[in-house]
N, C-alpha and C. Protein backbone atom coordinates (compact mmCIF):
# COMPACT_ATOMS: atom_id res chain seq x y z
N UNK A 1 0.83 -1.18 0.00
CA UNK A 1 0.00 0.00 0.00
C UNK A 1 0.88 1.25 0.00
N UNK A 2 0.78 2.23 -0.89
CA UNK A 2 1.37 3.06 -1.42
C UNK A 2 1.07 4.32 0.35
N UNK A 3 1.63 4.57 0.97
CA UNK A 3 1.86 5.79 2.02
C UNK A 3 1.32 7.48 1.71
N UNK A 4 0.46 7.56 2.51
CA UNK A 4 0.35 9.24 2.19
C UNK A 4 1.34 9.92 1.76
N UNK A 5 2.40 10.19 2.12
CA UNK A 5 3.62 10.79 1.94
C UNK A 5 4.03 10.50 -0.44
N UNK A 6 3.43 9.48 -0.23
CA UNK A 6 3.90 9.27 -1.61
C UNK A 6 2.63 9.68 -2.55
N UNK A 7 2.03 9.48 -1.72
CA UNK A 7 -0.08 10.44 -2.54
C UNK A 7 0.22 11.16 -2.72
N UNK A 8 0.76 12.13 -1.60
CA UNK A 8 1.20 13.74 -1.69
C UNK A 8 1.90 13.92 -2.91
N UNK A 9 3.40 13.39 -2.98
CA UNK A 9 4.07 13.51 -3.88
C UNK A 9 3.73 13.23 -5.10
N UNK A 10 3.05 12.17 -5.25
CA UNK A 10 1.86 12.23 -7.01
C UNK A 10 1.32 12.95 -7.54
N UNK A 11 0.49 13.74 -6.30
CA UNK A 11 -0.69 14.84 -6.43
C UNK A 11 0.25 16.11 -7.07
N UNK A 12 1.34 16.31 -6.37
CA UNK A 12 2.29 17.37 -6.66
C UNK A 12 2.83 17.32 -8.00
N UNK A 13 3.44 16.53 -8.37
CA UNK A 13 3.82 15.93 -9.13
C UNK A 13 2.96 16.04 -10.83
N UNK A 14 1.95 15.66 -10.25
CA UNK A 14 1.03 15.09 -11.59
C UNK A 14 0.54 17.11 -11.44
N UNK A 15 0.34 17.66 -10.42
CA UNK A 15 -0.17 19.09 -11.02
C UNK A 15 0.54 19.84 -11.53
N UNK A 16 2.03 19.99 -10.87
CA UNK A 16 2.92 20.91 -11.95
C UNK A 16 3.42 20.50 -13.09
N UNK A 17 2.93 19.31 -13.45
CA UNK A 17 2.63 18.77 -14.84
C UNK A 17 1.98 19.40 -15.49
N UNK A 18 0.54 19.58 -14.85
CA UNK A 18 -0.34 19.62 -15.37
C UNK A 18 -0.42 20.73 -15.70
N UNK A 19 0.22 21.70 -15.59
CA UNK A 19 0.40 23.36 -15.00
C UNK A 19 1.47 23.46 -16.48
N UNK A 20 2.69 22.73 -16.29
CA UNK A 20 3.46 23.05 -17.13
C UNK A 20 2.98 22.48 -18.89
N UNK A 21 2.37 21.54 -19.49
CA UNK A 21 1.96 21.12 -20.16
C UNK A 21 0.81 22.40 -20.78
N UNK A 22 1.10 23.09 -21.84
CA UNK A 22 -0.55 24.24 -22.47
C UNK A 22 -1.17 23.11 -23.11
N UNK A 23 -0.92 22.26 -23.69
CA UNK A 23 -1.53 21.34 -24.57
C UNK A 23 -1.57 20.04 -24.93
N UNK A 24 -2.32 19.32 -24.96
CA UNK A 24 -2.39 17.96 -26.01
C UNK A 24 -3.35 18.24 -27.14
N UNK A 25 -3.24 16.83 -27.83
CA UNK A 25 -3.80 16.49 -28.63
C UNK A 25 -4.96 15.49 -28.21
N UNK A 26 -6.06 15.81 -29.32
CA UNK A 26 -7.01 15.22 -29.02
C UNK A 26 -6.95 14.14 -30.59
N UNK A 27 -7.65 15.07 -31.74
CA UNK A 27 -7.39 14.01 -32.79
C UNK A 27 -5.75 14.58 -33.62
N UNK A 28 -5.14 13.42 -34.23
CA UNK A 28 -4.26 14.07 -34.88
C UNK A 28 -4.70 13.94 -36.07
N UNK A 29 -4.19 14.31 -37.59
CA UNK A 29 -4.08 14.49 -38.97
C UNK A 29 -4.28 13.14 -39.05
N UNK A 30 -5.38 12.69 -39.99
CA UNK A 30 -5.38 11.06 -40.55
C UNK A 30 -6.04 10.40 -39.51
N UNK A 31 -6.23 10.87 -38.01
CA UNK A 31 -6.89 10.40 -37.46
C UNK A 31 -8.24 9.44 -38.01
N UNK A 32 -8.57 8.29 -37.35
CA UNK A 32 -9.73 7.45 -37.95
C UNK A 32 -10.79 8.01 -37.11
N UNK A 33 -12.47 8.84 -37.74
CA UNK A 33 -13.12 9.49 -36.73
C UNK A 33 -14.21 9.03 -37.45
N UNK A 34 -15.42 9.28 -36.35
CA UNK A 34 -16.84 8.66 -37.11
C UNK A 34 -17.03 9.14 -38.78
N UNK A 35 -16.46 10.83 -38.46
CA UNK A 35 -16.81 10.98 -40.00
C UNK A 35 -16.24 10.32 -41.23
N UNK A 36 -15.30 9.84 -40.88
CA UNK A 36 -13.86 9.26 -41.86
C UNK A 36 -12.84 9.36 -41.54
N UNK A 37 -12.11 10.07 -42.05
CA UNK A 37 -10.30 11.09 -41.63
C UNK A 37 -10.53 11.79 -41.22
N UNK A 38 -9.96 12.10 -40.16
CA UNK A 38 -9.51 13.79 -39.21
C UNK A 38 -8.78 14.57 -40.34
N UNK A 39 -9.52 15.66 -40.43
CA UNK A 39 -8.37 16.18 -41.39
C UNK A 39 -7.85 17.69 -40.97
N UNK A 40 -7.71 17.48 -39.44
CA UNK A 40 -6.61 18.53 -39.13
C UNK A 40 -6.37 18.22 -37.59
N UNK A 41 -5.63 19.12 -36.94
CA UNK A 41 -5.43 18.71 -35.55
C UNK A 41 -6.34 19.35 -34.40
N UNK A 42 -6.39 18.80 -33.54
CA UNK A 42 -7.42 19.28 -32.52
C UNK A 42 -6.34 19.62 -31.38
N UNK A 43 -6.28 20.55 -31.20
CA UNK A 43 -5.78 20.97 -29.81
C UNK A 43 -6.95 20.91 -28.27
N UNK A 44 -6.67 19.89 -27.36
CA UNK A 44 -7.92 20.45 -26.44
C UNK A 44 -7.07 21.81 -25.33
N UNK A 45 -8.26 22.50 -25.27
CA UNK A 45 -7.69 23.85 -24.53
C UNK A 45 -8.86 24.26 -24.29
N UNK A 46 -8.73 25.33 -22.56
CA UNK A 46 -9.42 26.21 -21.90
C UNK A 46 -10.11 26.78 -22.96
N UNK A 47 -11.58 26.86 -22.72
CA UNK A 47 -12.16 28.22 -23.08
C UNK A 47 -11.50 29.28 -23.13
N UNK A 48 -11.40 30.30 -23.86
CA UNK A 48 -10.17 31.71 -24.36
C UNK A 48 -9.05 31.20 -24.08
N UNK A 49 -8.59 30.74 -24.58
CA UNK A 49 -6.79 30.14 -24.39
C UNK A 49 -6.67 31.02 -26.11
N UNK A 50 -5.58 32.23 -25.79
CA UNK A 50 -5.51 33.05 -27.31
C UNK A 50 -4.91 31.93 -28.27
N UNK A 51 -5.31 32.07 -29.25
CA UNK A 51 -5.01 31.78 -30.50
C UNK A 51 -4.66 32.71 -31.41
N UNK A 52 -3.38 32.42 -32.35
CA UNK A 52 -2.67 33.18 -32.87
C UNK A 52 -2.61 32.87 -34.17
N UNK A 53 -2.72 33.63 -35.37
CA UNK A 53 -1.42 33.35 -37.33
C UNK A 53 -0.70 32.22 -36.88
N UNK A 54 -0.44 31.63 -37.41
CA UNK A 54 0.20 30.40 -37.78
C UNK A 54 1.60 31.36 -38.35
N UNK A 55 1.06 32.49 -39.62
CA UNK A 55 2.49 32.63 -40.23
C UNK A 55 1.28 34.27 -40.76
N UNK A 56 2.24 35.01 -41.66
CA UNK A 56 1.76 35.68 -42.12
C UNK A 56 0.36 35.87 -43.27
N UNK A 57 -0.53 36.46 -43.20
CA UNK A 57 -1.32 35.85 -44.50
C UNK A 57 -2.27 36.76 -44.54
N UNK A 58 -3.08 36.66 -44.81
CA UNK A 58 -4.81 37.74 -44.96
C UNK A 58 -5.72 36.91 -44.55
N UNK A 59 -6.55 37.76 -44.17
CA UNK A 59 -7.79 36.71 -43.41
C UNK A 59 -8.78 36.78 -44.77
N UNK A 60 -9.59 35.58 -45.47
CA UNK A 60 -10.11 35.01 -46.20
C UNK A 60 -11.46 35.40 -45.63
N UNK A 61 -11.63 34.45 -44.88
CA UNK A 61 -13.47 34.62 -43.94
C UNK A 61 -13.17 34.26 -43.02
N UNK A 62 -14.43 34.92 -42.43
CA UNK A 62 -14.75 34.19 -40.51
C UNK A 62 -16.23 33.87 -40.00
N UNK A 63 -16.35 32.70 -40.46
CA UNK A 63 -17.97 31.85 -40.44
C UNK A 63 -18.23 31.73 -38.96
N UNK A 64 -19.24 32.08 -38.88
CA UNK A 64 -20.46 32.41 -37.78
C UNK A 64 -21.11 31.02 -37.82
N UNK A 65 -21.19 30.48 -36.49
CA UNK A 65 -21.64 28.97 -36.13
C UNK A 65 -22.95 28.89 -37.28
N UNK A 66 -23.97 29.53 -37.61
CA UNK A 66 -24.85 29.61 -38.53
C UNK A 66 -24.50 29.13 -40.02
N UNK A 67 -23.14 29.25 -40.32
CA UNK A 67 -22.46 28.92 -41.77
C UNK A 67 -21.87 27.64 -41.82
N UNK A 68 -21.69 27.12 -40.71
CA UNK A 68 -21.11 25.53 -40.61
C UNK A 68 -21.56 24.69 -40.10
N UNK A 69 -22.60 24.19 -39.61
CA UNK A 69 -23.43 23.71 -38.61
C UNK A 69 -22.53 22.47 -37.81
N UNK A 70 -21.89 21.85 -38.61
CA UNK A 70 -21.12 20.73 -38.18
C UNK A 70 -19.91 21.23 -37.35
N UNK A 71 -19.81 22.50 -37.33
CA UNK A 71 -18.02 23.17 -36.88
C UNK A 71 -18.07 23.30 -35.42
N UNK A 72 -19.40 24.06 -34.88
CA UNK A 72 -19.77 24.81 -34.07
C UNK A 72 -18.59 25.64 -33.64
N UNK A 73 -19.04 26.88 -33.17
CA UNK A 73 -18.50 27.83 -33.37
C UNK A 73 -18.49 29.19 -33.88
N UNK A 74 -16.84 29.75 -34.08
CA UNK A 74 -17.18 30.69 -35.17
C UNK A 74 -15.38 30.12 -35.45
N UNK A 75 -15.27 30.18 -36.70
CA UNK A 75 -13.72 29.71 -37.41
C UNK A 75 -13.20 30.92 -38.34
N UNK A 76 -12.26 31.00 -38.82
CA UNK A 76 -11.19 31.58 -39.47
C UNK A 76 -10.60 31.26 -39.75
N UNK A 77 -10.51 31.94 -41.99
CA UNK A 77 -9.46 30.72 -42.38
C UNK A 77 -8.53 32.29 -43.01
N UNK A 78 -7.22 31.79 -42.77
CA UNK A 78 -6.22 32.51 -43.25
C UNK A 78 -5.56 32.02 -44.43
N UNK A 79 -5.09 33.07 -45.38
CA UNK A 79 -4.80 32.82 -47.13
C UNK A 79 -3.00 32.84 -46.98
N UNK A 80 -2.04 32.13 -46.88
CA UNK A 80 -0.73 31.77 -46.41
C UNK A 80 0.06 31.66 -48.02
N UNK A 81 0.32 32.76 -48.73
CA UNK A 81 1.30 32.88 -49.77
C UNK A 81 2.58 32.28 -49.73
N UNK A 82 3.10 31.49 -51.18
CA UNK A 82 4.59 30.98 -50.91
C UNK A 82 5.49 32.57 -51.79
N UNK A 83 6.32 32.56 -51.08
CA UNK A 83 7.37 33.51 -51.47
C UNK A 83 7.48 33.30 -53.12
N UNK A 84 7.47 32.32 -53.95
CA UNK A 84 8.25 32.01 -55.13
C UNK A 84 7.06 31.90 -56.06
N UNK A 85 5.89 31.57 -55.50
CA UNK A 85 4.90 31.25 -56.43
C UNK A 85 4.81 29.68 -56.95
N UNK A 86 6.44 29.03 -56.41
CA UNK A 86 5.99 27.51 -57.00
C UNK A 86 5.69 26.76 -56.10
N UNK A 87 5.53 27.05 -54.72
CA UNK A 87 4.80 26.15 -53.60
C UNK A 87 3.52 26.64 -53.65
N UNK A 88 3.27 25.76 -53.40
CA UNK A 88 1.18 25.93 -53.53
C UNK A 88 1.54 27.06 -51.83
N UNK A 89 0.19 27.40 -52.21
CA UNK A 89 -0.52 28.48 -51.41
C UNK A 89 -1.13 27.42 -50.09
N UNK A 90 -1.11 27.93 -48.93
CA UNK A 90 -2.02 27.33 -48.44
C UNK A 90 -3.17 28.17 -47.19
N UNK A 91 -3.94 27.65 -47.25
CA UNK A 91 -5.24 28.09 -46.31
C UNK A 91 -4.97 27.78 -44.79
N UNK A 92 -5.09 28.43 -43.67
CA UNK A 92 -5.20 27.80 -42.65
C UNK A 92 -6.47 28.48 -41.83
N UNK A 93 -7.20 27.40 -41.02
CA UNK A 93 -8.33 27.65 -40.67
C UNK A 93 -7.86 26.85 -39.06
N UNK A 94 -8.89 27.76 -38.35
CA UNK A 94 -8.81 27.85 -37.09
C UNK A 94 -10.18 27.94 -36.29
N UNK A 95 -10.83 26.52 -36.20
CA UNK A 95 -12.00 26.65 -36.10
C UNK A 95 -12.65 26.22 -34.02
N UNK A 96 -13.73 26.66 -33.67
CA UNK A 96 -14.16 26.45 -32.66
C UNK A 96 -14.05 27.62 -32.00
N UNK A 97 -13.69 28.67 -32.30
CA UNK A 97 -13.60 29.86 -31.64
C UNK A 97 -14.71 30.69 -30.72
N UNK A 98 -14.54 31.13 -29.78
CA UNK A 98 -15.31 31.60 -29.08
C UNK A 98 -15.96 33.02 -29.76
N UNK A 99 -14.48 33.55 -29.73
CA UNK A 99 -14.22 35.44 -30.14
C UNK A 99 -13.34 35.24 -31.18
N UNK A 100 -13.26 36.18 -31.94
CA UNK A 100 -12.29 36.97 -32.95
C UNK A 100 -11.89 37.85 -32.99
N UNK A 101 -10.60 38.47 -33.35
CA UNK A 101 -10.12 39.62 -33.38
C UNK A 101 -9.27 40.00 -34.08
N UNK A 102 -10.02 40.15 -35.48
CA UNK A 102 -9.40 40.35 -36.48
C UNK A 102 -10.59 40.47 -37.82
N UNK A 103 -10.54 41.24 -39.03
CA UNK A 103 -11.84 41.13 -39.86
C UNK A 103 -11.36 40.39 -40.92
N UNK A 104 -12.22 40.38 -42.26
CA UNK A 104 -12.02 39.71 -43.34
C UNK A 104 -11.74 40.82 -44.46
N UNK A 105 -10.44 40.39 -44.46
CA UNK A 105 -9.05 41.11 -45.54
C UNK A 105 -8.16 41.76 -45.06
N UNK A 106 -8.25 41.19 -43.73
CA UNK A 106 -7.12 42.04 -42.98
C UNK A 106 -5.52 41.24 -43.33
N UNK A 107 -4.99 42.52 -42.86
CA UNK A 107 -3.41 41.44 -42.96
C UNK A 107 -2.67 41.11 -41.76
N UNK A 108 -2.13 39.80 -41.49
CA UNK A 108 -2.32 39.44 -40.14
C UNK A 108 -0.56 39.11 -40.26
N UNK A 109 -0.60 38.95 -38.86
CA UNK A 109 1.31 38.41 -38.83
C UNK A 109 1.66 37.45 -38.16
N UNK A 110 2.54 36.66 -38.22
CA UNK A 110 2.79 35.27 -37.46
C UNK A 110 2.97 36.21 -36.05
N UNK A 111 2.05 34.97 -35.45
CA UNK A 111 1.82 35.34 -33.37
C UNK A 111 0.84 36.04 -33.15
N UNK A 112 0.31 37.01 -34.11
CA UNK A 112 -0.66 37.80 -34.10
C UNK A 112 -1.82 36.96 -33.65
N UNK A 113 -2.13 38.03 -32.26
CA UNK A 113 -3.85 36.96 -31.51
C UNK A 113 -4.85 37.82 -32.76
N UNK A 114 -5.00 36.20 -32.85
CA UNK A 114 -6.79 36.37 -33.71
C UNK A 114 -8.16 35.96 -33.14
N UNK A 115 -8.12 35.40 -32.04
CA UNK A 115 -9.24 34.66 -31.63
C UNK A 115 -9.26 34.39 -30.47
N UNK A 116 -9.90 33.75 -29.92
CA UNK A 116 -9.69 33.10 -28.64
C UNK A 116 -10.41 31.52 -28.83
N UNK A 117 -10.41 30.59 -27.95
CA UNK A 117 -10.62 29.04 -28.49
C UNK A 117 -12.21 29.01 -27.99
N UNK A 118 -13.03 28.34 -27.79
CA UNK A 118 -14.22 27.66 -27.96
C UNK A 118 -14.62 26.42 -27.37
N UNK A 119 -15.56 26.15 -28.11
CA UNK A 119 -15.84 24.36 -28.24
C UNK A 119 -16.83 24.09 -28.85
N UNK A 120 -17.13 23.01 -29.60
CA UNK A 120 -17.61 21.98 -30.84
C UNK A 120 -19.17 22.35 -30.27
N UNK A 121 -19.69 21.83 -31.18
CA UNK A 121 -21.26 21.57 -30.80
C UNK A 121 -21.78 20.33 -29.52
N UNK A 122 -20.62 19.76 -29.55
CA UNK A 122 -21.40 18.77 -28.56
C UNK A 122 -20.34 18.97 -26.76
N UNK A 123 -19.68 20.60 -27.31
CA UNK A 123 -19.13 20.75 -25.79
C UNK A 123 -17.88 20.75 -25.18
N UNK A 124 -17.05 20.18 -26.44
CA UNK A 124 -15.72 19.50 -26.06
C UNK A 124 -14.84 20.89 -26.41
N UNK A 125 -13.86 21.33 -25.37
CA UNK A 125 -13.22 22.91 -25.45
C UNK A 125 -11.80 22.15 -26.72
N UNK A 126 -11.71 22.71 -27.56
CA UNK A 126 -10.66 22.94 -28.07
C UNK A 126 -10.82 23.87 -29.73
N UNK A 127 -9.20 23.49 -30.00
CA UNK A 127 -8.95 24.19 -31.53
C UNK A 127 -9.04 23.13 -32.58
N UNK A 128 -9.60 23.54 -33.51
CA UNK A 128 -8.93 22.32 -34.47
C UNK A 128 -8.29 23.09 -35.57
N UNK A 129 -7.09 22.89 -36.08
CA UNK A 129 -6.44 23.73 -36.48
C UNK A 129 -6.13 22.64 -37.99
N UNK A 130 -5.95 23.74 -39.09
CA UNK A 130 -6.24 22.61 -40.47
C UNK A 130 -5.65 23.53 -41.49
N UNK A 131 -4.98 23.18 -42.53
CA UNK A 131 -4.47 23.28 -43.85
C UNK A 131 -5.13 23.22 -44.72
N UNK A 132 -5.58 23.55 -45.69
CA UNK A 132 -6.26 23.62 -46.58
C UNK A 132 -6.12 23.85 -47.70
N UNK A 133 -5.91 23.07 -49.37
CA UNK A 133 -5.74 23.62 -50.59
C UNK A 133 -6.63 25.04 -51.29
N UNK A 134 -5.86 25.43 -51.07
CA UNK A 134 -6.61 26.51 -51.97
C UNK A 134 -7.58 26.61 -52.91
N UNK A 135 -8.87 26.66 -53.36
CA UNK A 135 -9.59 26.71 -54.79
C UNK A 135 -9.92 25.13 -54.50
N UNK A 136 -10.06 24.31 -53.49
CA UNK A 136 -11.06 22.95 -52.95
C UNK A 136 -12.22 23.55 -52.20
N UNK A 137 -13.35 22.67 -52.69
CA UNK A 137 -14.61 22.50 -51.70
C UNK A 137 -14.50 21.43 -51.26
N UNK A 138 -15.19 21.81 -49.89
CA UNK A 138 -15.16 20.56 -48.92
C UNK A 138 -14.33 20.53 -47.98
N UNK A 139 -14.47 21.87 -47.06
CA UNK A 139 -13.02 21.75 -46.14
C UNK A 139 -12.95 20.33 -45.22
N UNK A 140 -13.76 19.52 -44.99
CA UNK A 140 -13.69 18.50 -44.27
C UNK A 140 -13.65 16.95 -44.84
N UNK A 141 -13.32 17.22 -46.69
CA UNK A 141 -12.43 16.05 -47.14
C UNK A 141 -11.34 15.99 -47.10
N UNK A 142 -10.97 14.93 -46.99
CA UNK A 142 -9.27 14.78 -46.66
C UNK A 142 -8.30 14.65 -47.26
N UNK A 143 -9.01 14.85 -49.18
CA UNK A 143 -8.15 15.01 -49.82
C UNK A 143 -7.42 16.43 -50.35
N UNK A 144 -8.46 17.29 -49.49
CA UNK A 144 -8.15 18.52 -50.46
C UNK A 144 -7.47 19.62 -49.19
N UNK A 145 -6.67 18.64 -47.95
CA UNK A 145 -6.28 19.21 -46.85
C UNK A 145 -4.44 18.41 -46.52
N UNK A 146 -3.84 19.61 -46.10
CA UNK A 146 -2.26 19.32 -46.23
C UNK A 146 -2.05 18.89 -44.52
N UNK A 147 -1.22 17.92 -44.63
CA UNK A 147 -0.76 17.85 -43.11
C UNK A 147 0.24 18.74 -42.33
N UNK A 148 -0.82 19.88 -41.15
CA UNK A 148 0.02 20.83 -40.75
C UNK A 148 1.73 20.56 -40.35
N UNK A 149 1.83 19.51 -39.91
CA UNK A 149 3.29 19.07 -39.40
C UNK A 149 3.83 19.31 -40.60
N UNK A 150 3.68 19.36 -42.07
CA UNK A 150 4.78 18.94 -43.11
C UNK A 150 4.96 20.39 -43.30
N UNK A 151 4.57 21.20 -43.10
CA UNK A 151 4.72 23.02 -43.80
C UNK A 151 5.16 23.63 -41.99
N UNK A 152 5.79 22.69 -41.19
CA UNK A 152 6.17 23.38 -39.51
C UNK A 152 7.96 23.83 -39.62
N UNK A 153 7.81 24.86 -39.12
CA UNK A 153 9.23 25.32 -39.13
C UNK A 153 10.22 24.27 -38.16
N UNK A 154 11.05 23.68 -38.92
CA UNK A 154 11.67 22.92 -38.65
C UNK A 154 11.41 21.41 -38.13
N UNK A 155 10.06 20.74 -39.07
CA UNK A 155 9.48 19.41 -39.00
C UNK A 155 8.89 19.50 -37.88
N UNK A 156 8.58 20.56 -36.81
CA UNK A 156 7.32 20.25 -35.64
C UNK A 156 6.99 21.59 -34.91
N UNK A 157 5.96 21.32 -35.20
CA UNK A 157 4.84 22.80 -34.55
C UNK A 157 5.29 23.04 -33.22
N UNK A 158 6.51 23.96 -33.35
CA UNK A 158 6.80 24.50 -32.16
C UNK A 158 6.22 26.25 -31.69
N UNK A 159 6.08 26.40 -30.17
CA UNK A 159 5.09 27.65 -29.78
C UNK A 159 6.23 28.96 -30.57
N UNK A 160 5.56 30.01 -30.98
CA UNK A 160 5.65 31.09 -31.45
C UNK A 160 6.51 32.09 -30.50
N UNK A 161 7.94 32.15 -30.76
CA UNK A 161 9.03 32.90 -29.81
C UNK A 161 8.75 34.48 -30.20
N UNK A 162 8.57 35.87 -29.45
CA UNK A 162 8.17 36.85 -30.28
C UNK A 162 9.35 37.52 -30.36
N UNK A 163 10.52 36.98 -29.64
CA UNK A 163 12.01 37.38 -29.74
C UNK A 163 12.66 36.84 -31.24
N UNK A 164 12.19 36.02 -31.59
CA UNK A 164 12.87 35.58 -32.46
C UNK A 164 12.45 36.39 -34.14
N UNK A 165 13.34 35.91 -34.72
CA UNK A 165 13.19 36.83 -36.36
C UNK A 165 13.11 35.55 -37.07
N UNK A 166 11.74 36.09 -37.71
CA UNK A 166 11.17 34.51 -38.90
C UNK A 166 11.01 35.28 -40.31
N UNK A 167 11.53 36.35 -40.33
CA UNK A 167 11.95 36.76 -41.48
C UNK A 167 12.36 36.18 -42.87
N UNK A 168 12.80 34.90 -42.19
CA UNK A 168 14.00 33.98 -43.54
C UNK A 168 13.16 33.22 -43.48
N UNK A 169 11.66 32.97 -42.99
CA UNK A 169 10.76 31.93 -43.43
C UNK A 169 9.44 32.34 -44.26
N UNK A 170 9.28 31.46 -45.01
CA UNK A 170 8.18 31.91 -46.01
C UNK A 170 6.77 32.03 -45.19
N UNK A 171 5.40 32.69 -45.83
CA UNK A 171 4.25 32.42 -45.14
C UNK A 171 3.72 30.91 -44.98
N UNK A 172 4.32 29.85 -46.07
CA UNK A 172 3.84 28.57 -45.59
C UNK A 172 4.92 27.69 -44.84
N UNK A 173 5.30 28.40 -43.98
CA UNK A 173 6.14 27.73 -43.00
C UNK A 173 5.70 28.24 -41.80
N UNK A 174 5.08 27.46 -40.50
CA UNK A 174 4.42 27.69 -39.66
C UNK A 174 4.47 27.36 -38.21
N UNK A 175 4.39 28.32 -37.21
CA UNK A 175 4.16 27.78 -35.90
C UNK A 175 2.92 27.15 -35.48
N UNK A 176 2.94 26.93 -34.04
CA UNK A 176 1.92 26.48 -33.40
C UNK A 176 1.12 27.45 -33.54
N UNK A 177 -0.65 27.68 -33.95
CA UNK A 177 -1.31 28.26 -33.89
C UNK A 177 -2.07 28.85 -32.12
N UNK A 178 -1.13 28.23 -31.65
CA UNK A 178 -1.74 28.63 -29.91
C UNK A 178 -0.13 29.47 -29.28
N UNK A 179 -0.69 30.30 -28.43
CA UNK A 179 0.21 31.11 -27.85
C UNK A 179 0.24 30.55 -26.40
N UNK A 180 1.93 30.04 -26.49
CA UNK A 180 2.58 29.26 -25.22
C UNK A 180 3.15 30.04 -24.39
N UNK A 181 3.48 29.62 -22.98
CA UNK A 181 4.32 30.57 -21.96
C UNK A 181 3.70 31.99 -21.59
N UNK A 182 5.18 32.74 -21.53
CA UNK A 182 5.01 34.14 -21.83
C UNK A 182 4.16 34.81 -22.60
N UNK A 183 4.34 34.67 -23.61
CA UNK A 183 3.68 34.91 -24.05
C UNK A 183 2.45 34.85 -24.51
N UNK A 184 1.63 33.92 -23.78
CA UNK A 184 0.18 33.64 -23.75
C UNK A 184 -0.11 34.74 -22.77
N UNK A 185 0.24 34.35 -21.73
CA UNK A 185 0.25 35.89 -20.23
C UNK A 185 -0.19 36.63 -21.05
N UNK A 186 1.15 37.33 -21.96
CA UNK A 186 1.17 38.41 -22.42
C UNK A 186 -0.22 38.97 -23.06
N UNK A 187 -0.65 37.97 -24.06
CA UNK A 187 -1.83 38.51 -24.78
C UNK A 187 -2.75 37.97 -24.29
N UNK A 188 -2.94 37.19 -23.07
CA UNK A 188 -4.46 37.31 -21.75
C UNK A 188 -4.32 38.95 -21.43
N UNK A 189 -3.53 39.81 -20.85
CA UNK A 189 -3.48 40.39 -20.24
C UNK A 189 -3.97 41.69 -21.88
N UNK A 190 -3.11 41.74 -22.51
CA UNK A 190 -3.40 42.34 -23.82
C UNK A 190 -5.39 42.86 -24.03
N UNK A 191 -5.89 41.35 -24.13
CA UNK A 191 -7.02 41.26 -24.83
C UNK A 191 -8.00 41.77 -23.59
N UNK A 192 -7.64 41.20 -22.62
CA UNK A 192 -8.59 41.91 -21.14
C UNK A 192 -8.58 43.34 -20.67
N UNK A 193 -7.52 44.15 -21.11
CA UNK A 193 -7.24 45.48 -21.46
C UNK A 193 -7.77 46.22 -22.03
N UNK A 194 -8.31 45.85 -23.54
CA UNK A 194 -8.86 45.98 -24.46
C UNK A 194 -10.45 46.48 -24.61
């Protein structure tokens, strides 16, 4: 029988885990889901946990739970230009949102808070965050959607440094669409200001 003394230390243990950890995953890319394929990633996260650009781009649209019925929500998809013209373009959409903060044709910048997070129609808090071909219908077939990991600055969706210079990276090269650490603080405190 495991000793109070060692409960304690679990309890401790397992919370500044829990504390230090902003995120998992719920479905990943290719995921097998009632509908078919997952065809983007689900971040689960707090109600308003900011959400940020992925990379630089223009905001496309921002559908009102009324325009998607299946999304619930309100989502935003951003238009992500390649520098050269010979990498495809890509879309990124950021759906389940509570709030927005940002309009349609604006020009947005990697880290830039656009939103705040949400949850689905049936309740469950997170992001689902997705790639998208350009000039496809059907954002929720899985053929006409790119796997966010393959367009991540440096093979994995790492959080958005605002010290750092991403200058030498194109718009389809991308961070984590959620704002980690510090800088989450930063733009809680930002948007409650506001």
């Amino acid at each position: 029988m495991i000793s109070r003394k060692w409960w304690y230390l679990i309890f401790i243990f397992g919370f500044t885990f829990s504390c230090l950890q902003t995120t998992y995953v719920g479905n990943k890319y290719g995921d097998r889901v009632s509908y078919g394929t997952h065809c983007g990633i689900d971040y689960s996260l707090e109600i308003g946990t900011p959400i940020i650009a992925c990379s630089d781009g223009e905001v496309l649209a921002i559908y009102e739970p009324g325009n998607a019925i299946y999304m619930g929500g309100t989502s935003i998809r951003i238009l992500h230009r390649s520098d050269n013209g010979a990498e495809p373009a890509i879309i990124s959409i950021y759906a389940h949102l509570s709030r927005t903060m940002v309009r349609q044709f604006e020009k947005v910048q990697r880290g830039q808070l656009i939103g705040l997070s949400g949850e689905s129609n049936n309740g469950y808090p997170h992001l689902h965050f997705q790639l998208m071909k350009p000039g496809t219908l059907g954002e929720m077939k899985f053929s006409n959607t790119y796997n966010p990991t393959k367009f991540a600055i440096g093979d994995r969706l790492d959080c958005f440094d605002p010290s750092r210079d991403y200058s030498g990276f194109s718009e389809i090269e991308i961070t984590l669409p959620i704002a980690c650490g510090d800088y989450k603080k930063q733009l809680v405190e930002q948007w409650r200001q506001e």
